[in-house]
N, C-alpha and C. Protein backbone atom coordinates (compact mmCIF):
# COMPACT_ATOMS: atom_id res chain seq x y z
N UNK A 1 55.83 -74.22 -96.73
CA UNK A 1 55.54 -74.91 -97.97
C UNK A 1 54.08 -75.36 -97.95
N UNK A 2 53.09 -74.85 -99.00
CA UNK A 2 52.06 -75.39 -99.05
C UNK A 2 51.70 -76.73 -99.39
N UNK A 3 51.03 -77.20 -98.78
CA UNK A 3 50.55 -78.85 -99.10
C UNK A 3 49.20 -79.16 -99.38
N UNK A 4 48.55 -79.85 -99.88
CA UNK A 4 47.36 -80.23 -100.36
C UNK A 4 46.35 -81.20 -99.36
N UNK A 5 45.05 -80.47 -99.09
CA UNK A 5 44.44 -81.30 -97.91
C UNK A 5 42.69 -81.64 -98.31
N UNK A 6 42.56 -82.31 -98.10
CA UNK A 6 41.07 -82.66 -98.28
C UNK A 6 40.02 -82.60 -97.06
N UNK A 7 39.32 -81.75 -97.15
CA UNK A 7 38.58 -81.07 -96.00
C UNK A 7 36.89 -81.71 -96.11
N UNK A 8 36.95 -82.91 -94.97
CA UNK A 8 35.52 -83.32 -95.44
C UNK A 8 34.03 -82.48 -94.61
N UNK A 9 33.28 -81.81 -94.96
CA UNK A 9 32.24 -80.93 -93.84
C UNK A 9 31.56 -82.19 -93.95
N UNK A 10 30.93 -82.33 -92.16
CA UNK A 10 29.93 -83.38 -91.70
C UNK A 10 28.59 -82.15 -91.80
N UNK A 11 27.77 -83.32 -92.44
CA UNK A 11 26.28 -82.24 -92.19
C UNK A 11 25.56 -81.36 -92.72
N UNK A 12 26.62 -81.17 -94.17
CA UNK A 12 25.97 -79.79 -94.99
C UNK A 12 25.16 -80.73 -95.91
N UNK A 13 24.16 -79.25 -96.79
CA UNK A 13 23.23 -80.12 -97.92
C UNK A 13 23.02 -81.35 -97.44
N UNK A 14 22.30 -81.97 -96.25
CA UNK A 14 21.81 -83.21 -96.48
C UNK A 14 20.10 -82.69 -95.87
N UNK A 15 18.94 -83.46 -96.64
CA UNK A 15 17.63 -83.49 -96.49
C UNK A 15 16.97 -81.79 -96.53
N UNK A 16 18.15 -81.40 -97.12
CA UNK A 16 17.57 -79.59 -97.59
C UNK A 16 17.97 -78.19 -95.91
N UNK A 17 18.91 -79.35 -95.21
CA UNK A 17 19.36 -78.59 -93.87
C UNK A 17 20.93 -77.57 -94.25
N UNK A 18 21.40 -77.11 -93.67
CA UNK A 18 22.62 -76.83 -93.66
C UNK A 18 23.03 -76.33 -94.69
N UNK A 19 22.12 -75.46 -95.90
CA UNK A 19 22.67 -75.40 -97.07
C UNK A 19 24.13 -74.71 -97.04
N UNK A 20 24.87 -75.05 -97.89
CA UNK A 20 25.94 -74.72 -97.97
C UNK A 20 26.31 -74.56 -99.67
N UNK A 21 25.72 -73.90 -100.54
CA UNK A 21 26.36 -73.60 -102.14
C UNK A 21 28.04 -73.60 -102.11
N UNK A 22 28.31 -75.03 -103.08
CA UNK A 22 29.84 -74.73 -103.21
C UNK A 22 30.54 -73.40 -103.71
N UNK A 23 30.03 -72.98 -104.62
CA UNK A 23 30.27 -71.95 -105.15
C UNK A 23 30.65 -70.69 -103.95
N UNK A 24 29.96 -70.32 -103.42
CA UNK A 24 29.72 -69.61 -102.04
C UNK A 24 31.10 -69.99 -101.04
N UNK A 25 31.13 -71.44 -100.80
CA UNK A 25 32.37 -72.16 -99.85
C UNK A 25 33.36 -71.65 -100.67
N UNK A 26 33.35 -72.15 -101.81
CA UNK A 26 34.47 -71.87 -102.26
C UNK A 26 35.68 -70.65 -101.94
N UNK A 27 34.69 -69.61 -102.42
CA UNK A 27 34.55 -68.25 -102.01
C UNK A 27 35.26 -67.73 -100.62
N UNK A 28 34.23 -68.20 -100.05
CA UNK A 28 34.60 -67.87 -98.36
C UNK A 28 36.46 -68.27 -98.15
N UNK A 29 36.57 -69.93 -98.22
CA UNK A 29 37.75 -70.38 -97.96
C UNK A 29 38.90 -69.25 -98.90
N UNK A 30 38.70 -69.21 -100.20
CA UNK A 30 40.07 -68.23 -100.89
C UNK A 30 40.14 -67.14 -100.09
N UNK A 31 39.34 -66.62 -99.13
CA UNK A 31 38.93 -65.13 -98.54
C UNK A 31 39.70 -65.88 -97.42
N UNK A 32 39.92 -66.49 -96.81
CA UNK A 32 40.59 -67.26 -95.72
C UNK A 32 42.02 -67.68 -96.25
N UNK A 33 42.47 -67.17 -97.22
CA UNK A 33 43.90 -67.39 -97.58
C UNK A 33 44.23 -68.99 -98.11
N UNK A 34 43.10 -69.75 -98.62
CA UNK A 34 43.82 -70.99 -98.89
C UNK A 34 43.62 -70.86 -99.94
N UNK A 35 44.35 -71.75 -101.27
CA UNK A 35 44.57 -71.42 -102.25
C UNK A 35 44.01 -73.01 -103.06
N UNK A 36 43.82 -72.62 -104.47
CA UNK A 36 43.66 -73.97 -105.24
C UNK A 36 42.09 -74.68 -104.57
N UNK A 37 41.37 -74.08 -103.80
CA UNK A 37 40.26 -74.41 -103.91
C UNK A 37 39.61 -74.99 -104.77
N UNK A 38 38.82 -76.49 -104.18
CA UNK A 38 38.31 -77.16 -105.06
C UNK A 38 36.68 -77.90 -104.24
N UNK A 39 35.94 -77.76 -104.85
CA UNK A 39 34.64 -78.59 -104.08
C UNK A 39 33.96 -79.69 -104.90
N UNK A 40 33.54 -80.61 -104.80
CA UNK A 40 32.59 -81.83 -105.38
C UNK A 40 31.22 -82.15 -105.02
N UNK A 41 30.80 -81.19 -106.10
CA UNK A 41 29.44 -81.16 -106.72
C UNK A 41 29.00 -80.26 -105.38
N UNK A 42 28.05 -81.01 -104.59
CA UNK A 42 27.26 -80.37 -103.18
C UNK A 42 27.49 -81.47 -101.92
N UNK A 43 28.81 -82.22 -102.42
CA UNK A 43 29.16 -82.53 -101.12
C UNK A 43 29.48 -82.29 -99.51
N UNK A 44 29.86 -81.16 -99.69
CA UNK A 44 31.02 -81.06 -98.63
C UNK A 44 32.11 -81.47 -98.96
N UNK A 45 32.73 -81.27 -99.81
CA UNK A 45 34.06 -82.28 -99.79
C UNK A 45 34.67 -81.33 -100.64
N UNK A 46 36.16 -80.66 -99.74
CA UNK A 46 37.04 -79.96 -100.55
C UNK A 46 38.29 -80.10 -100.68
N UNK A 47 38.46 -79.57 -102.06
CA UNK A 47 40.51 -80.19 -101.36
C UNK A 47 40.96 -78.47 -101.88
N UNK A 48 41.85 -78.46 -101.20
CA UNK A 48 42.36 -77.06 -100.68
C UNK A 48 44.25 -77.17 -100.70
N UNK A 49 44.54 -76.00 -100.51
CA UNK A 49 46.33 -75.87 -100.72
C UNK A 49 46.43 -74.82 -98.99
N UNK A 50 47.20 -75.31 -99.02
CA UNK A 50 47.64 -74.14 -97.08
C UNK A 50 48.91 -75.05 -96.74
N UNK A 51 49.78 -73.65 -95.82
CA UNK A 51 50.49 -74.07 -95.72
C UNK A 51 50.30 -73.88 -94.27
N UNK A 52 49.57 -74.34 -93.57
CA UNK A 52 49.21 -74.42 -92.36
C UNK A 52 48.99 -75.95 -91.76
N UNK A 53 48.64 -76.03 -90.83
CA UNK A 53 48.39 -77.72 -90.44
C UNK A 53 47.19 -77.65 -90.24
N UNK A 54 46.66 -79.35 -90.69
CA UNK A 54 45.42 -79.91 -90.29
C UNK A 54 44.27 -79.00 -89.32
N UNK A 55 44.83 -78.92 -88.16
CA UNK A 55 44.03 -78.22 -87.04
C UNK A 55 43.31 -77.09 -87.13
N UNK A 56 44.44 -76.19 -87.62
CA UNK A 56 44.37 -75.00 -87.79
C UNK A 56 42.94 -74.43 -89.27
N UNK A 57 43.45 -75.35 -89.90
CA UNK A 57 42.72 -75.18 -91.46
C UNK A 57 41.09 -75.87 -90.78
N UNK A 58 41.03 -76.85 -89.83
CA UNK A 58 39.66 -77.27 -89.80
C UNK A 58 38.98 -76.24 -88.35
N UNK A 59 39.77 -75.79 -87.83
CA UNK A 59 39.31 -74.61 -86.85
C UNK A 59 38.90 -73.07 -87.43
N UNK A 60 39.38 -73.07 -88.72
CA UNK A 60 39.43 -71.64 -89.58
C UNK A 60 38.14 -72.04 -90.25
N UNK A 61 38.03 -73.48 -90.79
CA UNK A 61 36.79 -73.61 -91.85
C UNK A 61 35.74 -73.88 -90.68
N UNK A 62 35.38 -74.59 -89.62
CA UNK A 62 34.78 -74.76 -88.73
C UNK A 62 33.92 -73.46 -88.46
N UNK A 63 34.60 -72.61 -87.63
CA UNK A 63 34.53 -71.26 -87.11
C UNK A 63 33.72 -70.45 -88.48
N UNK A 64 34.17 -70.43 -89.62
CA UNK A 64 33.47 -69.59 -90.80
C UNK A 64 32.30 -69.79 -91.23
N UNK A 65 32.12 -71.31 -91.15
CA UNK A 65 30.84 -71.67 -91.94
C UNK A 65 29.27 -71.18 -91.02
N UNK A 66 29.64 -71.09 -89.46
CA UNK A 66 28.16 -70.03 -88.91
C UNK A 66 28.49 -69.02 -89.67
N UNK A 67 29.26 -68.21 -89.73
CA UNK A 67 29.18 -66.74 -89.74
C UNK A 67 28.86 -66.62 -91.00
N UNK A 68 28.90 -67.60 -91.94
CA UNK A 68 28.63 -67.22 -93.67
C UNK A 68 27.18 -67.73 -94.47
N UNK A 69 26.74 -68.81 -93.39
CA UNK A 69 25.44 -69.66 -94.15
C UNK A 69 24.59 -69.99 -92.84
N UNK A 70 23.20 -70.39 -93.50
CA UNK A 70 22.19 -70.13 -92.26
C UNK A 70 22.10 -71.48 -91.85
N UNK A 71 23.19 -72.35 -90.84
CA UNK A 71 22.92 -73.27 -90.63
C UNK A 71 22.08 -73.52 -89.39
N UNK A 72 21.20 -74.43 -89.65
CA UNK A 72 20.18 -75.48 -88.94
C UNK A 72 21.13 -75.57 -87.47
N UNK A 73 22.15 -76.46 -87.78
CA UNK A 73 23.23 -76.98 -86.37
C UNK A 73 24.05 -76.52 -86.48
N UNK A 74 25.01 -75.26 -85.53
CA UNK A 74 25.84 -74.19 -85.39
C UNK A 74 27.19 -75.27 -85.35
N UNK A 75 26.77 -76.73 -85.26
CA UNK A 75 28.16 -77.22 -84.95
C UNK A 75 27.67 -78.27 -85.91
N UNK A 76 28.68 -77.98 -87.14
CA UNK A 76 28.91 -78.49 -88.20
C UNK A 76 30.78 -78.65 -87.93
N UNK A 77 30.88 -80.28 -88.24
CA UNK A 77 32.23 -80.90 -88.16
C UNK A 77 33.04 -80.60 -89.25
N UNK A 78 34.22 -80.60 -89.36
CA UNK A 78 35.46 -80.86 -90.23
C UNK A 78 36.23 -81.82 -89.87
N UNK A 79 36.82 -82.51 -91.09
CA UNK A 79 37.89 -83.36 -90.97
C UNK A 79 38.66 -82.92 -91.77
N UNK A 80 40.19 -82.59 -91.55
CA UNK A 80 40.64 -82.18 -92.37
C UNK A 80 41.96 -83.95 -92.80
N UNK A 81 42.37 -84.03 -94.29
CA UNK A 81 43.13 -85.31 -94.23
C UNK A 81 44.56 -84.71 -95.14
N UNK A 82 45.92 -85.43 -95.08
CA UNK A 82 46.74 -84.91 -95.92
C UNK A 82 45.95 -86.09 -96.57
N UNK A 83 47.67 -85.64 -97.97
CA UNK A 83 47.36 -86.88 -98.75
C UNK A 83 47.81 -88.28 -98.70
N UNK A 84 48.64 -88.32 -97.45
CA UNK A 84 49.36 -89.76 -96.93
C UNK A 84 48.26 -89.87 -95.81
N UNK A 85 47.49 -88.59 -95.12
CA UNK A 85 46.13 -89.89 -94.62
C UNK A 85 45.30 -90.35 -95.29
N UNK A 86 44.65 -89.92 -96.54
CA UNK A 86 43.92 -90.23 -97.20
C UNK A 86 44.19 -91.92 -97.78
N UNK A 87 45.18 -91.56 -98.42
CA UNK A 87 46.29 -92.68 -98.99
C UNK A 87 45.80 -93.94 -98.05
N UNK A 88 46.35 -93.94 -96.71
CA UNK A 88 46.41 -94.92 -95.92
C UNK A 88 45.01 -95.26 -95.08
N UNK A 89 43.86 -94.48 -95.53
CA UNK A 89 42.52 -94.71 -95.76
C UNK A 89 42.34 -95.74 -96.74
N UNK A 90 42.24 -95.47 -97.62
CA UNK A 90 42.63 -96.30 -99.06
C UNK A 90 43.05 -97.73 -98.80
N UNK A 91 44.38 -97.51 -98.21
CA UNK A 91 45.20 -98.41 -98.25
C UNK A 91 44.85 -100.09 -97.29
N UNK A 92 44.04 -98.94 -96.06
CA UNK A 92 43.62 -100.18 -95.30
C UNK A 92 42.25 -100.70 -95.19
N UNK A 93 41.67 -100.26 -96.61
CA UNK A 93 40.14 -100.49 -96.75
C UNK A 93 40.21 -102.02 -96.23
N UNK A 94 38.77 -102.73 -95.99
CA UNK A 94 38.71 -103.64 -95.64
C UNK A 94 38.95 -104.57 -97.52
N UNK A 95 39.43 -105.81 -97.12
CA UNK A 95 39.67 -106.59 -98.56
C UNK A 95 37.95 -106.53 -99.24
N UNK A 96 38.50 -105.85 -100.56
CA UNK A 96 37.08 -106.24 -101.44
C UNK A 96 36.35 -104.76 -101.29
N UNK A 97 36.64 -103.87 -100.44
CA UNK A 97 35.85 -102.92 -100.43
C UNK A 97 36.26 -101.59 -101.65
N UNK A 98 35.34 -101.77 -102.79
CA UNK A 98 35.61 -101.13 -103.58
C UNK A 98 36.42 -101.45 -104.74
N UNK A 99 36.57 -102.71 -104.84
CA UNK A 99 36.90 -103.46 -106.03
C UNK A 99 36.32 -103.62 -107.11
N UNK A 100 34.60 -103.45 -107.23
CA UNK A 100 33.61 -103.46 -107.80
C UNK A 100 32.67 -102.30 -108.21
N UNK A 101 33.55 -100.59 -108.30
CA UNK A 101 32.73 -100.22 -108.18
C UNK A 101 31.67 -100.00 -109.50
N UNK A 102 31.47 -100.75 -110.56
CA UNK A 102 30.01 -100.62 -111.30
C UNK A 102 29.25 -101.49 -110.87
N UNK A 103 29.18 -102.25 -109.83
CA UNK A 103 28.15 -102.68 -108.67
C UNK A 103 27.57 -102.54 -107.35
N UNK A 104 28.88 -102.22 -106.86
CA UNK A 104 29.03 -101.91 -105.92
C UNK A 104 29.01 -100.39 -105.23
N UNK A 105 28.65 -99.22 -104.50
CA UNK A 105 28.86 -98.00 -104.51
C UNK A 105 29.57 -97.75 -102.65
N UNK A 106 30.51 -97.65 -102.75
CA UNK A 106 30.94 -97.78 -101.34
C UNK A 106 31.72 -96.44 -101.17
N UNK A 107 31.67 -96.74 -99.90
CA UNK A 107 31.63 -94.77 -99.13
C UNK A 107 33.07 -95.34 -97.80
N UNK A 108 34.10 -94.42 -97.59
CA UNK A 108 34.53 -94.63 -96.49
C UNK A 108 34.37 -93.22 -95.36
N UNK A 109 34.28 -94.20 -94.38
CA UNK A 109 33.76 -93.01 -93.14
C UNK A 109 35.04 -93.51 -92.33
């Protein structure tokens, strides 16, 4: 059964290193059998459908991204999250973090 995962890349597009065109990722990953591909803006940040586990999906995207784009650092990270880790990211933000966001712009790492 496929499930829905959010795949964060450490390291791409930042200071003009690591380019990585979503459009391009996109690409690559459907060619890797995952489905419902989705990317945000020139983040790094994808959410994807597989019916595979965590590991596997960030060892498949890991492993692809040398062989497809001219990266700067050959070891570019993945995190891959379901949506009950994400959730419980969320869930245990610190109090106040992100309560505000048209003042506030907060990021969780």
């Amino acid at each position: 059964m496929k499930k829905t995962y959010l795949a964060l890349l450490r390291g791409v597009n930042v200071g003009g290193k690591n380019r990585v065109p979503m459009a391009e990722l996109r690409e690559r990953l459907e060619r890797l059998a995952f489905s419902n591909v989705k990317t945000y803006l020139a983040s790094g940040n994808v959410i994807l459908d597989s019916d595979r586990r965590p590991r596997w999906i960030r060892e498949q995207i890991e492993r692809a991204l040398p062989e497809a784009f001219d990266l700067h650092d050959e070891v570019v990270k993945v995190l891959v999250l379901s949506r009950d880790q994400l959730e419980a990211v969320i869930d245990d933000r610190p109090e106040g973090f992100g309560d505000h966001p048209e003042t506030y712009h907060s990021d969780a790492v």
